[in-house]
Protein backbone atom coordinates (compact mmCIF):
# COMPACT_ATOMS: atom_id res chain seq x y z
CA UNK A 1 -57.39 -211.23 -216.80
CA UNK A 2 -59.45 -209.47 -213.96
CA UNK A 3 -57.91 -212.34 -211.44
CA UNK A 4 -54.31 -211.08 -211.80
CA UNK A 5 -55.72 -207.73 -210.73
CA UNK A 6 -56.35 -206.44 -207.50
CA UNK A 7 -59.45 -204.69 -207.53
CA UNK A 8 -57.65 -201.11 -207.72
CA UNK A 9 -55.72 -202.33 -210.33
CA UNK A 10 -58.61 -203.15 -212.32
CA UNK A 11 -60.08 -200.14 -211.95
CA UNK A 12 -56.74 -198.27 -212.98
CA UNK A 13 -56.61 -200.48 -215.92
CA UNK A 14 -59.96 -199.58 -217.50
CA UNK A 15 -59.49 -195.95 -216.25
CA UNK A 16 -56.51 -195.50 -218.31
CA UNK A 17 -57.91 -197.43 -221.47
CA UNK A 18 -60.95 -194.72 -221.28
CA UNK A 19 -58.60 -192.09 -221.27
CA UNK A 20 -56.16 -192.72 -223.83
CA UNK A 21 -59.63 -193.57 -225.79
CA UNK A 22 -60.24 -189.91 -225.24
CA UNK A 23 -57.24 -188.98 -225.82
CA UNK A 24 -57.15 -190.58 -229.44
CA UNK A 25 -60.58 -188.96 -229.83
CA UNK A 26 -59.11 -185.68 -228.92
CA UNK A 27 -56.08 -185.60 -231.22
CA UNK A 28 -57.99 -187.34 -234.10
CA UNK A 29 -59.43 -183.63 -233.52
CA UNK A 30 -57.03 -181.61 -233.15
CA UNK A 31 -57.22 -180.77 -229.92
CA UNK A 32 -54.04 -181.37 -228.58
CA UNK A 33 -53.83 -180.05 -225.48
CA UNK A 34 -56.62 -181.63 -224.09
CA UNK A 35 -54.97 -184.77 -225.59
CA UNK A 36 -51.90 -184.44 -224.07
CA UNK A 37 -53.47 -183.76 -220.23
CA UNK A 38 -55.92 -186.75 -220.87
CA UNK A 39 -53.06 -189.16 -222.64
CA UNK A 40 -51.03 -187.83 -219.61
CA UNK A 41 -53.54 -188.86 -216.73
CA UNK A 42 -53.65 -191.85 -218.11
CA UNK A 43 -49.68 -192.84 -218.18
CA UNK A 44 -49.94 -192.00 -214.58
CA UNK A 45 -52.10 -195.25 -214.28
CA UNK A 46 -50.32 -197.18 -216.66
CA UNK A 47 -47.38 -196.55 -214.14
CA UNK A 48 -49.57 -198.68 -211.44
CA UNK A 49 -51.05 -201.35 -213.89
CA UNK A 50 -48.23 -201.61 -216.08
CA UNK A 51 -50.54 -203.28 -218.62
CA UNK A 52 -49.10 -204.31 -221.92
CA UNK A 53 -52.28 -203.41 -223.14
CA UNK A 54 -52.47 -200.13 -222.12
CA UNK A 55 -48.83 -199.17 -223.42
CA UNK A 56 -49.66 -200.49 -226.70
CA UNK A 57 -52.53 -197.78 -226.50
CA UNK A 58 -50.94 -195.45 -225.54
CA UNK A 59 -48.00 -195.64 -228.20
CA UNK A 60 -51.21 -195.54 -230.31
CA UNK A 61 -52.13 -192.20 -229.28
CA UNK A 62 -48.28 -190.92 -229.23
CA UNK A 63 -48.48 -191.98 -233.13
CA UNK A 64 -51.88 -190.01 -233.61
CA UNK A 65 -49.49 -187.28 -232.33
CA UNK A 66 -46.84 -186.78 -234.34
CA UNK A 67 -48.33 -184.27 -236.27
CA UNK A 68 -47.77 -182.25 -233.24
CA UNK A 69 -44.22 -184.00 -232.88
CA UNK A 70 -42.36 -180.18 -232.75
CA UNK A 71 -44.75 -178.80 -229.92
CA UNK A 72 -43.16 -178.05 -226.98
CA UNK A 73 -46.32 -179.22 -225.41
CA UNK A 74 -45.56 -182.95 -226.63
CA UNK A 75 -42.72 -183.01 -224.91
CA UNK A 76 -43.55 -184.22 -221.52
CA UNK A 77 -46.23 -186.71 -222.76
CA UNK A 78 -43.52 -188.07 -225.00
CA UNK A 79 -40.53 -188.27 -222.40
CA UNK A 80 -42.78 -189.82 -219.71
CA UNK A 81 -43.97 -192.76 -222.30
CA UNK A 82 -40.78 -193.40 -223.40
CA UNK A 83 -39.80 -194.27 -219.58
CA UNK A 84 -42.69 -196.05 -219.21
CA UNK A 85 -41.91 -198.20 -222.63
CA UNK A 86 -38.17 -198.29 -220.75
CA UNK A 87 -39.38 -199.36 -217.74
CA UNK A 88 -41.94 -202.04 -218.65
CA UNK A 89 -39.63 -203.93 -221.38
CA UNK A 90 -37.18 -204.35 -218.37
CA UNK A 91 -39.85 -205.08 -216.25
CA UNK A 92 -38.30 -202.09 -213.39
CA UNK A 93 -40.16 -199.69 -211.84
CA UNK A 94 -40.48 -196.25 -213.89
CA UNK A 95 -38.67 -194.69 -210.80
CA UNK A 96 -35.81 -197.12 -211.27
CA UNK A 97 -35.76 -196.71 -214.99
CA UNK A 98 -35.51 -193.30 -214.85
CA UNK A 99 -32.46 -193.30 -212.72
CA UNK A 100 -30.55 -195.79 -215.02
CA UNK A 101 -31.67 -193.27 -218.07
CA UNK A 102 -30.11 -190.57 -215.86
């Protein structure tokens, strides 16, 4: 897969599968607002990547969240992956995607 990177890419790529590995770690411990910062950090790479790989992660770590579901501090991890889910199924830009949500 590396050859359909460019290097920066790859290095986005495996930086946001570390994080949302932390992130996972984090929540499995209750720790949610490291989580969410971590999980959060890494969407921002997922927005460069756009690795189906990485979403599927990160929807991991959203469902290793929903304990937390009524937190106000959920909110903007949740709203920023569901543009990103938006996004990548149409295969837009988030920035695009989030004007046609608007």
């Amino acid at each position: 897969m590396h050859h359909l990177l460019t290097t920066g890419q790859e290095g986005a790529h495996r930086r946001s599968i570390r994080l949302l590995d932390l992130s996972a770690a984090l929540a499995q411990q209750g720790r949610l607002e490291e989580a969410i910062h971590w999980g959060m950090e890494a969407l921002k790479s997922l927005e460069q990547t756009r690795s189906p790989r990485v979403l599927q992660r990160a929807i991991a770590v959203e469902h290793l969240l929903q304990p937390w579901r009524g937190e106000s501090l959920l909110t903007p991890f949740t709203e920023h992956l569901a543009q990103l889910k938006a996004s990548l199924s149409r295969g837009l830009p988030v920035s695009v995607a989030e004007r046609r949500a608007e």
